[in-house]
C-alpha atoms as a PDB file:
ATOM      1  CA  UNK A   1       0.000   0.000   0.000  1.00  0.00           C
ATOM      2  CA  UNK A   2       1.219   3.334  -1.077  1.00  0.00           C
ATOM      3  CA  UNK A   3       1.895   5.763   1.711  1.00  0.00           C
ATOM      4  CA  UNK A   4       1.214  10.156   1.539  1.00  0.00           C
ATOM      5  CA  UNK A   5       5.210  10.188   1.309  1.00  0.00           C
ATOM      6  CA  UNK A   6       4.739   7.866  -1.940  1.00  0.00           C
ATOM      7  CA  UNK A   7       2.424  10.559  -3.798  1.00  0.00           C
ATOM      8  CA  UNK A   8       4.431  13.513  -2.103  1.00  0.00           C
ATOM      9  CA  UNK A   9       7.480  11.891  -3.663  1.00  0.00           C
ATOM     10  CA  UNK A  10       5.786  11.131  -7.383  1.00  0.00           C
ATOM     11  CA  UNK A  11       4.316  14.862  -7.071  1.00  0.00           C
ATOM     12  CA  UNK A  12       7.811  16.276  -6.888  1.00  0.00           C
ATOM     13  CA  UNK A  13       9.615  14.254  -9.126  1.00  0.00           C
ATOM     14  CA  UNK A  14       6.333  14.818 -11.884  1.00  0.00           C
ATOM     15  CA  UNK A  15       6.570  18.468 -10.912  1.00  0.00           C
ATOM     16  CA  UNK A  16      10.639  18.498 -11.851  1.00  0.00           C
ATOM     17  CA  UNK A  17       9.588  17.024 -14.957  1.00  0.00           C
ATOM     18  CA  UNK A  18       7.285  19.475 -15.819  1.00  0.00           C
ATOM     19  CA  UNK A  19      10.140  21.909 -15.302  1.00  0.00           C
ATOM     20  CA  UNK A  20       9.073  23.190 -12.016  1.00  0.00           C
ATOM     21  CA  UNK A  21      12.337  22.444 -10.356  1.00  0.00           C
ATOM     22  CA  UNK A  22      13.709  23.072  -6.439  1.00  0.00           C
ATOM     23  CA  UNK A  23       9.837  22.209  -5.212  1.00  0.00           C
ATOM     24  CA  UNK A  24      10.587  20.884  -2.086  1.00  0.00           C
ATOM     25  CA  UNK A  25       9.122  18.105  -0.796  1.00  0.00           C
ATOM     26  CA  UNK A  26       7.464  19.746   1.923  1.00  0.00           C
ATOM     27  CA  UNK A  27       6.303  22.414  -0.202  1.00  0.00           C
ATOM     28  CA  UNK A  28       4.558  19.541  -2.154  1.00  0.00           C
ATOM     29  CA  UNK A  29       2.842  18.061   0.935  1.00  0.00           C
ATOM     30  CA  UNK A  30       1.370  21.534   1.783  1.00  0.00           C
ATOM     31  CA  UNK A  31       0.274  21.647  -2.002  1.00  0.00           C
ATOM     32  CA  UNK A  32      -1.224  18.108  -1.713  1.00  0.00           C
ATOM     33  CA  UNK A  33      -2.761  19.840   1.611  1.00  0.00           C
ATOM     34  CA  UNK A  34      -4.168  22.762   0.252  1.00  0.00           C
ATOM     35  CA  UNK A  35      -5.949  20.247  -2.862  1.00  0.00           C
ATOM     36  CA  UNK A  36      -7.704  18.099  -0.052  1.00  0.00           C
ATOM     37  CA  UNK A  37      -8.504  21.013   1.495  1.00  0.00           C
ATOM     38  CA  UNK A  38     -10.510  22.687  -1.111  1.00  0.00           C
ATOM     39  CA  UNK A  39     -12.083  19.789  -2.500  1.00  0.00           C
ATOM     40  CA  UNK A  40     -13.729  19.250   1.190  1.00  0.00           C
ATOM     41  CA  UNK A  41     -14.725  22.605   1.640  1.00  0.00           C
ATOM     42  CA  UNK A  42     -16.067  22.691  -2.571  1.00  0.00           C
ATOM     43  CA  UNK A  43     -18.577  19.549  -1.550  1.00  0.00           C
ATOM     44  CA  UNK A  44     -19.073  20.381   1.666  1.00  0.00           C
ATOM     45  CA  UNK A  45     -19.847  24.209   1.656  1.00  0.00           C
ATOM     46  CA  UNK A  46     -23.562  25.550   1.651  1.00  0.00           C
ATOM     47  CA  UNK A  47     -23.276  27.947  -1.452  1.00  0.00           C
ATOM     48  CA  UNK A  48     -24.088  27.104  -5.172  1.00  0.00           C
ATOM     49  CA  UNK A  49     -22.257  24.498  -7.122  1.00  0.00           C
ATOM     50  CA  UNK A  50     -21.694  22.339  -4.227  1.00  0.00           C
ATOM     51  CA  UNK A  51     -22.466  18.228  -3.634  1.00  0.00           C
ATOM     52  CA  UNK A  52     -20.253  16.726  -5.717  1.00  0.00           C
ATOM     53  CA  UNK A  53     -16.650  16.658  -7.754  1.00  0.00           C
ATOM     54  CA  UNK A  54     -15.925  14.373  -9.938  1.00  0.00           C
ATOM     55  CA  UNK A  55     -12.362  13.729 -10.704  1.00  0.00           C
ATOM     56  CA  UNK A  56     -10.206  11.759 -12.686  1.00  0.00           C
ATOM     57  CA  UNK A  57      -9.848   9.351  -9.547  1.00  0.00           C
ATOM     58  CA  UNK A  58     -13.111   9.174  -8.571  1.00  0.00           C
ATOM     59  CA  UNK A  59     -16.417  11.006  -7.162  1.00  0.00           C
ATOM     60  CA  UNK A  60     -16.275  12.959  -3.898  1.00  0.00           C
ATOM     61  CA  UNK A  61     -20.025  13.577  -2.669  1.00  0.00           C
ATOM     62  CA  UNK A  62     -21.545  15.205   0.197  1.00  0.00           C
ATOM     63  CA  UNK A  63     -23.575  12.353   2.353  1.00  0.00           C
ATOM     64  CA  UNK A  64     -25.992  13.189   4.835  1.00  0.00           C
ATOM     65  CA  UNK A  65     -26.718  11.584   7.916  1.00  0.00           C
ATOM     66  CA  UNK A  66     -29.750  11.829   9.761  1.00  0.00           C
ATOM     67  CA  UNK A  67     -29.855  11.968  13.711  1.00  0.00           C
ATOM     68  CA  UNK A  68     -30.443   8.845  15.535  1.00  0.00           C
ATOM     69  CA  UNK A  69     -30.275   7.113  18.609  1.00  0.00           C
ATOM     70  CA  UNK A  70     -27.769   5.106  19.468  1.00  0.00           C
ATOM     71  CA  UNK A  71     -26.566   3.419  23.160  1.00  0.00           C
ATOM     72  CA  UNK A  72     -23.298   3.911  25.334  1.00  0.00           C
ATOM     73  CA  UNK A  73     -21.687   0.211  25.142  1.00  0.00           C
ATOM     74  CA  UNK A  74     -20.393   0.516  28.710  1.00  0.00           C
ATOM     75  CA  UNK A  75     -23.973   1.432  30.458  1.00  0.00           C
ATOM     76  CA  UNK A  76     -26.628   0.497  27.569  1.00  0.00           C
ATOM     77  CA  UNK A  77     -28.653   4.137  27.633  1.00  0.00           C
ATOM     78  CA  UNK A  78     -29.589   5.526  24.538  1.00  0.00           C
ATOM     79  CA  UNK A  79     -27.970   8.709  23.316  1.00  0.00           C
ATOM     80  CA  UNK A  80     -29.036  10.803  20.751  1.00  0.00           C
ATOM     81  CA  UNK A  81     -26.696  11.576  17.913  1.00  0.00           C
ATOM     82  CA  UNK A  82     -26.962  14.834  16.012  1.00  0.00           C
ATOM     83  CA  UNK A  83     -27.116  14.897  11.968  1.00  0.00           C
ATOM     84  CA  UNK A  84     -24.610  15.247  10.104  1.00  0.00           C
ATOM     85  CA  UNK A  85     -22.792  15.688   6.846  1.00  0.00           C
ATOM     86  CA  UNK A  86     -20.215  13.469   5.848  1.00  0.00           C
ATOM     87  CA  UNK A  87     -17.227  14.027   2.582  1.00  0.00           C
ATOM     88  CA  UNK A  88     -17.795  10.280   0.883  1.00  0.00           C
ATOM     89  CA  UNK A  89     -15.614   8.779  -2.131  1.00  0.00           C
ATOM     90  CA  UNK A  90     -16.279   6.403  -4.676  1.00  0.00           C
ATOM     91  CA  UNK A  91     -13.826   5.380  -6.902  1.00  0.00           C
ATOM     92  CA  UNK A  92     -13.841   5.481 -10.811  1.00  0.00           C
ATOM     93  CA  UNK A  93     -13.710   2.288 -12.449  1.00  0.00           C
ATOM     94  CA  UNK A  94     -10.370   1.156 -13.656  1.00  0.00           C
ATOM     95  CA  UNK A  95      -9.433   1.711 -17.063  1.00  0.00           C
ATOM     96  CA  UNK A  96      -9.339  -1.411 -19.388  1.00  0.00           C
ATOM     97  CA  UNK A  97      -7.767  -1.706 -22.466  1.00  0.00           C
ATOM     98  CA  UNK A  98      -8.601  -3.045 -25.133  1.00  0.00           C
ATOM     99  CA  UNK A  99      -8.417  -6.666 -25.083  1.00  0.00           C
ATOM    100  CA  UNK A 100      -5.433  -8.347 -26.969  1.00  0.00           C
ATOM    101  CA  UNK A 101      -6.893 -10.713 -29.998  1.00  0.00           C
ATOM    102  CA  UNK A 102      -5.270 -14.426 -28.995  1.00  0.00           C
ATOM    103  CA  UNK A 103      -3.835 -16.328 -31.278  1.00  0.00           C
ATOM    104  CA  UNK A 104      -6.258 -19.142 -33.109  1.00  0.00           C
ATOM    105  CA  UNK A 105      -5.850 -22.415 -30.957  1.00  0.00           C
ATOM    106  CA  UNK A 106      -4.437 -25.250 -33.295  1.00  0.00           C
ATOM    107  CA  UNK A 107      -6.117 -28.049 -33.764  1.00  0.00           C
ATOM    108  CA  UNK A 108      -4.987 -31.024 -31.248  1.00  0.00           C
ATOM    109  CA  UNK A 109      -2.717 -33.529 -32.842  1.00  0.00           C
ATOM    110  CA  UNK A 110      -4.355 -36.905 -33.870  1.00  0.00           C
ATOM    111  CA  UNK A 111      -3.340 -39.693 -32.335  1.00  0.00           C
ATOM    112  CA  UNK A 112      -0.456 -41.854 -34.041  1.00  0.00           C
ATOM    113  CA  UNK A 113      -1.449 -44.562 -36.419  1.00  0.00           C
ATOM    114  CA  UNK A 114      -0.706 -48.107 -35.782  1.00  0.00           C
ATOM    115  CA  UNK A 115       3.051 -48.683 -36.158  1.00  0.00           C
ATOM    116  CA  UNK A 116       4.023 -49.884 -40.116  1.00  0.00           C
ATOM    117  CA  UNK A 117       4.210 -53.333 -40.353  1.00  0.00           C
ATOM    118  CA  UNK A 118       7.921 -54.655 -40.339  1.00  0.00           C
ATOM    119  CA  UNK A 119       9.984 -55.457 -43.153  1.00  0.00           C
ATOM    120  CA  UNK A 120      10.829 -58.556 -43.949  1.00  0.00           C
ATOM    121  CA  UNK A 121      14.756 -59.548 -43.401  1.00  0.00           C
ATOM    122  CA  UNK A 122      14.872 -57.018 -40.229  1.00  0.00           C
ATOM    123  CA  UNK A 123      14.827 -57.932 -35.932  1.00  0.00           C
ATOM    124  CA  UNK A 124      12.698 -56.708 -33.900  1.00  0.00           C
ATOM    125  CA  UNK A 125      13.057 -55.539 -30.763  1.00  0.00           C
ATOM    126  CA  UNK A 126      10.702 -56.539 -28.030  1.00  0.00           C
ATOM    127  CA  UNK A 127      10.507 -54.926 -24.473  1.00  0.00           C
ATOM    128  CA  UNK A 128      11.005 -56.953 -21.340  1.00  0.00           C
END
C-alpha cells in the first residue's frame, strides 16, 4: 500500500519534470494539503455548485446523515446523535484496455497410427 510520502514523492519528481524544479518536498505536501482542502470545503460548503466533484480518480459527494439514537456500550442508555454531513468517495472504475486478440488455438494432434508393419529380413526388438 502506497503511503502520503509515496504521492508527495511522485508529485515532486512529476513536478521536476514538468520543469518546475527546487519544489521541495514539503512544499509539495502543503500543495497536496491545500488540494484536499478545497475539495472538502467545494462539496461540503452551503453555497451554489456544491455536492459533488468528480475527478479523474473518482467522485467525492456530500452524504448526509440523519440523527439517531444510538446506546453507550459501557452502560446500555440511549444517546441521541446529532445529523450530520459526511465528505464520501467512490472510486472510478479502472481503465481497461482493449483486449489483446489471442492467437487461433491449433487443432490437437491426432493420435499416431498403428506402427508400419515390419519389413521382412529385419529384428525386432521386443521390451522386457
Amino acid at each position: 500500500m502506497a503511503s502520503r510520502q509515496d504521492v508527495v514523492t511522485v508529485m515532486q519528481a512529476k513536478l521536476a519534470a514538468a520543469g518546475k524544479t527546487g519544489a521541495t518536498k514539503k512544499e509539495c505536501e502543503e500543495l497536496m494539503d491545500i488540494t484536499l482542502a478545497s475539495l472538502e470545503e467545494v462539496v461540503m460548503g452551503e453555497g451554489e455548485g456544491t455536492g459533488t466533484v468528480r475527478t479523474v480518480i473518482g467522485t467525492f459527494k456530500r452524504r448526509d446523515v440523519a440523527a439517531r439514537t444510538a446506546r453507550n456500550p459501557r452502560t446500555g442508555e440511549p444517546v441521541e446523535v446529532d445529523a450530520k454531513s459526511l465528505l464520501a468517495f467512490k472510486a472510478a472504475a479502472p481503465k481497461v484496455e482493449a483486449p489483446v486478440a489471442k492467437p487461433a488455438k491449433k487443432a490437437a494432434a491426432k493420435p499416431a497410427a498403428k506402427a508400419a508393419p515390419v519389413k521382412a529380413g529385419k529384428k525386432v526388438l521386443k521390451k522386457k
